[in-house]
Protein backbone atom coordinates (compact mmCIF):
# COMPACT_ATOMS: atom_id res chain seq x y z
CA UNK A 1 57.66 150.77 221.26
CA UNK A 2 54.38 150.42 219.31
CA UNK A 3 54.62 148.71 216.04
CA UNK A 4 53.63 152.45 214.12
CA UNK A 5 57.37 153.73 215.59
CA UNK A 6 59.66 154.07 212.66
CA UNK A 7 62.38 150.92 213.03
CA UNK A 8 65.86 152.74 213.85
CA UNK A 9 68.13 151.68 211.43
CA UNK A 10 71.68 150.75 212.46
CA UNK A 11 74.51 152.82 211.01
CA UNK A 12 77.41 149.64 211.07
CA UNK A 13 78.16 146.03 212.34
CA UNK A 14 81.08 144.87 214.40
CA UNK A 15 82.25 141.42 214.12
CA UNK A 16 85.18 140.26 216.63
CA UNK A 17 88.07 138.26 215.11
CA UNK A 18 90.86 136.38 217.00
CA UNK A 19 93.57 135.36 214.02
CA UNK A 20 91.42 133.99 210.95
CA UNK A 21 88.33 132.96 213.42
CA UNK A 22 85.60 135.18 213.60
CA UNK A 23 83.88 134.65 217.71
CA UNK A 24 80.56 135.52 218.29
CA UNK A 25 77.81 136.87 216.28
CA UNK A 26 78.05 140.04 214.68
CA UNK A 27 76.93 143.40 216.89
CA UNK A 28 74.65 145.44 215.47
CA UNK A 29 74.86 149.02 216.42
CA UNK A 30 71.91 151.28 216.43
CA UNK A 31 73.07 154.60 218.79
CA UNK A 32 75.47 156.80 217.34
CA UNK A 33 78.44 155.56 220.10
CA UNK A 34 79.37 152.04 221.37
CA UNK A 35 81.93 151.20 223.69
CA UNK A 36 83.91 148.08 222.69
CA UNK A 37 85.76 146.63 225.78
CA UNK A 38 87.14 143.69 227.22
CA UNK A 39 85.50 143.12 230.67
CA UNK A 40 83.60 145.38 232.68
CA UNK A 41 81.11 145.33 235.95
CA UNK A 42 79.18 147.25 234.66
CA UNK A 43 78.88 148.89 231.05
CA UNK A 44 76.92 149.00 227.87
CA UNK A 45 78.18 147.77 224.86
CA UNK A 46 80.34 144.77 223.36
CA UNK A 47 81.71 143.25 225.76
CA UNK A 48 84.65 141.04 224.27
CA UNK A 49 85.08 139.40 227.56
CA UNK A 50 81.46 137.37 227.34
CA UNK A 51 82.55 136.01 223.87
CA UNK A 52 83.50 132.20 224.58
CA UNK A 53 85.88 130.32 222.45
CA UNK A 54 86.53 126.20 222.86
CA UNK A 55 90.20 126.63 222.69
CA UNK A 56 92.73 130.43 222.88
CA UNK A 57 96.47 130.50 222.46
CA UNK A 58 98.28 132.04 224.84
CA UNK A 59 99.33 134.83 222.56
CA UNK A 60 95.37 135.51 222.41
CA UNK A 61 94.99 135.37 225.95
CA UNK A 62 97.83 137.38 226.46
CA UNK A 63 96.48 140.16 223.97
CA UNK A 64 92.57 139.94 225.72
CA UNK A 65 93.70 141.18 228.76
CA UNK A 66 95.61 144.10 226.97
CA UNK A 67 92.11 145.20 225.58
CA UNK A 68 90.30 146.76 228.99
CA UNK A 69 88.48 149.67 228.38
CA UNK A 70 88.73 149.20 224.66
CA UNK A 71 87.59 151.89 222.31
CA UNK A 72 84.55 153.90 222.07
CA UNK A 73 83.29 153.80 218.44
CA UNK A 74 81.40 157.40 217.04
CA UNK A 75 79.54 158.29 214.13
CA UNK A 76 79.72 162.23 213.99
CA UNK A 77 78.63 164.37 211.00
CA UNK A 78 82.09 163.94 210.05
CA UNK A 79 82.44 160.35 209.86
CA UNK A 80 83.20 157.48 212.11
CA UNK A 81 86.19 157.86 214.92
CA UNK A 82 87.45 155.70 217.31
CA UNK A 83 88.76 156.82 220.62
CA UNK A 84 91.56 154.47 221.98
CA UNK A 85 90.35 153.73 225.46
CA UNK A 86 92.86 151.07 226.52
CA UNK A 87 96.82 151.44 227.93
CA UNK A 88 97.75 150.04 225.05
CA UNK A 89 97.91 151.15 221.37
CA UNK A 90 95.20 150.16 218.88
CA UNK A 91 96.28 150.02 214.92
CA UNK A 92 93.70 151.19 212.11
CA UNK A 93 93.02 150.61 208.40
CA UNK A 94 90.43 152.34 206.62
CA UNK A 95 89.69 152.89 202.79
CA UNK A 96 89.75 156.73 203.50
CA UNK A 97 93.17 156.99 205.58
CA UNK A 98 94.83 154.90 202.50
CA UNK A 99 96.46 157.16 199.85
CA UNK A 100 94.84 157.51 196.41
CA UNK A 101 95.74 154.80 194.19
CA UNK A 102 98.59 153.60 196.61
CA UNK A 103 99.92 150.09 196.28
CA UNK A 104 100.83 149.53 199.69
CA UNK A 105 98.35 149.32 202.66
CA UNK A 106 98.10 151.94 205.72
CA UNK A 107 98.06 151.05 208.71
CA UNK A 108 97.79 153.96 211.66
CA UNK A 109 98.75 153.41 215.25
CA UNK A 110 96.63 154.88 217.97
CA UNK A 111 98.20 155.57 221.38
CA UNK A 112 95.81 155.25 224.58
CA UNK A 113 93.69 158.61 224.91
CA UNK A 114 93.78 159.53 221.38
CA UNK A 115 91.42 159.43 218.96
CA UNK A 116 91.17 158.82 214.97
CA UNK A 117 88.51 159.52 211.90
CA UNK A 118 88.55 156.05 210.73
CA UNK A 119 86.20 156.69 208.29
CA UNK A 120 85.30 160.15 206.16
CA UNK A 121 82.08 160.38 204.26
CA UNK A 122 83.08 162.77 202.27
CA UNK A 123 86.53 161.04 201.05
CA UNK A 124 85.08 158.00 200.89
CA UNK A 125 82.59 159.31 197.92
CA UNK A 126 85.56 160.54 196.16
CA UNK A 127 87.78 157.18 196.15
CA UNK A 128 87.49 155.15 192.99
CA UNK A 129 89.09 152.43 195.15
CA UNK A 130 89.97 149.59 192.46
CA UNK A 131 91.51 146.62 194.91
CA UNK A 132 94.71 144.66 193.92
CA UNK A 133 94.29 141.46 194.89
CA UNK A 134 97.79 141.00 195.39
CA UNK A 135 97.41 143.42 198.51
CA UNK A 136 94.83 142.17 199.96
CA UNK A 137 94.31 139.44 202.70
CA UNK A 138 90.88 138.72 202.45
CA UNK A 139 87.41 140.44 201.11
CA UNK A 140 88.10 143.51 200.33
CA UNK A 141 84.66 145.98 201.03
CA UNK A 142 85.11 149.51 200.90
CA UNK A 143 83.07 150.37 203.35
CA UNK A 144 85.03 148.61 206.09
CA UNK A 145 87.28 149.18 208.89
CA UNK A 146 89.74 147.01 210.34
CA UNK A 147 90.91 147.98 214.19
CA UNK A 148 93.67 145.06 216.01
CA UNK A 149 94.27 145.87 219.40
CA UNK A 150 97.64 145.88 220.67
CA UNK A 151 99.26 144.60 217.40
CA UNK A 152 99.94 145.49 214.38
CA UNK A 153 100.09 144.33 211.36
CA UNK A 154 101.50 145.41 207.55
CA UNK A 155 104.39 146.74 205.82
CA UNK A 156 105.93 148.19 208.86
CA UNK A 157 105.04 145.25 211.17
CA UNK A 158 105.89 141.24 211.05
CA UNK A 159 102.44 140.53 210.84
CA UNK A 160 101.75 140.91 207.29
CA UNK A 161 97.80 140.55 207.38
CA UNK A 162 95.04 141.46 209.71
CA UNK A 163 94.38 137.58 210.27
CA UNK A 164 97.71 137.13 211.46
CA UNK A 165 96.50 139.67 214.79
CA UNK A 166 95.37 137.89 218.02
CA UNK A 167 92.37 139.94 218.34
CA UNK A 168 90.76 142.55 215.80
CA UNK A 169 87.58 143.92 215.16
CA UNK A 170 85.98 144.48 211.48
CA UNK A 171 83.38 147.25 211.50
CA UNK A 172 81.10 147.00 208.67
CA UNK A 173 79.37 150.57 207.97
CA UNK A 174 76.04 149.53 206.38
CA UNK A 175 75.18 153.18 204.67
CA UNK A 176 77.13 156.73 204.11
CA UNK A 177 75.49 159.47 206.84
């Protein structure tokens, strides 16, 4: 690439979590797909496997080796979806899949071969999203998407928070289209 080529500019940033530890450095992602997945021969993407961490429960380890194939993560004129690549369901919060001015956090679940918007552009420039911090378990940034695999967490769930989730991923959209 000479150094006259425009710089692409990545369109969001995927930081790994397992509980309240973040592992690794963030990802940046540049191409309009990326396949996030546990362990593979071969394979291009974030590999989760390759991410080292002194010391894993068991509950952890146990929820790893659910990951596999992952998901493959897609910005589309649309928005952003995921498409649940693993046997095992994958559980989704977004700004845009929230109700309006709802007090209580959603939380979708996503069963292996299906896919979800996580994110709409155009809902997202509608939301006035004012956060209670009595709902929240963390930083709240509206541009962000929280994806746990194999757990879930919330209202319906006895994990209350994200953080309480073996192993999640934060994807942190850095502009709209």
């Amino acid at each position: 690439m000479s150094p006259d080529a425009p710089k692409q500019s990545h369109w969001c940033n995927v930081a790994y979590w397992e509980h309240r530890t973040r592992v690794g450095r963030l990802y940046t992602v540049y191409d309009h797909s990326v396949s996030i997945f546990y362990d593979l021969p071969q394979g291009n993407g974030f590999c989760l496997g390759q991410l080292s961490l002194e010391q894993r429960s068991s509950t952890v380890q146990r929820t790893r080796g659910k990951i596999g194939f992952g998901i493959l993560l897609s910005k589309e004129p649309d928005g952003v979806w995921a498409y649940n690549r693993s046997e095992h369901p994958i559980f989704v919060n977004s700004p845009t899949l929230d109700i309006p001015n709802c007090r209580s956090l959603v939380v979708r679940k996503v069963m292996p071969g299906y896919s979800i918007k996580v994110f709409d552009y155009d809902r997202s420039c509608l939301l006035q999203h004012a956060a209670d911090p009595d709902y929240l378990d963390g930083p709240y940034d509206p541009n962000s998407v929280r994806i746990s695999f194999a757990k879930g967490w919330g209202p319906c769930y006895s994990r209350q928070f994200i953080t309480s989730c073996p192993c999640w991923l934060e994807i942190l959209l850095s502009n709209h289209r």
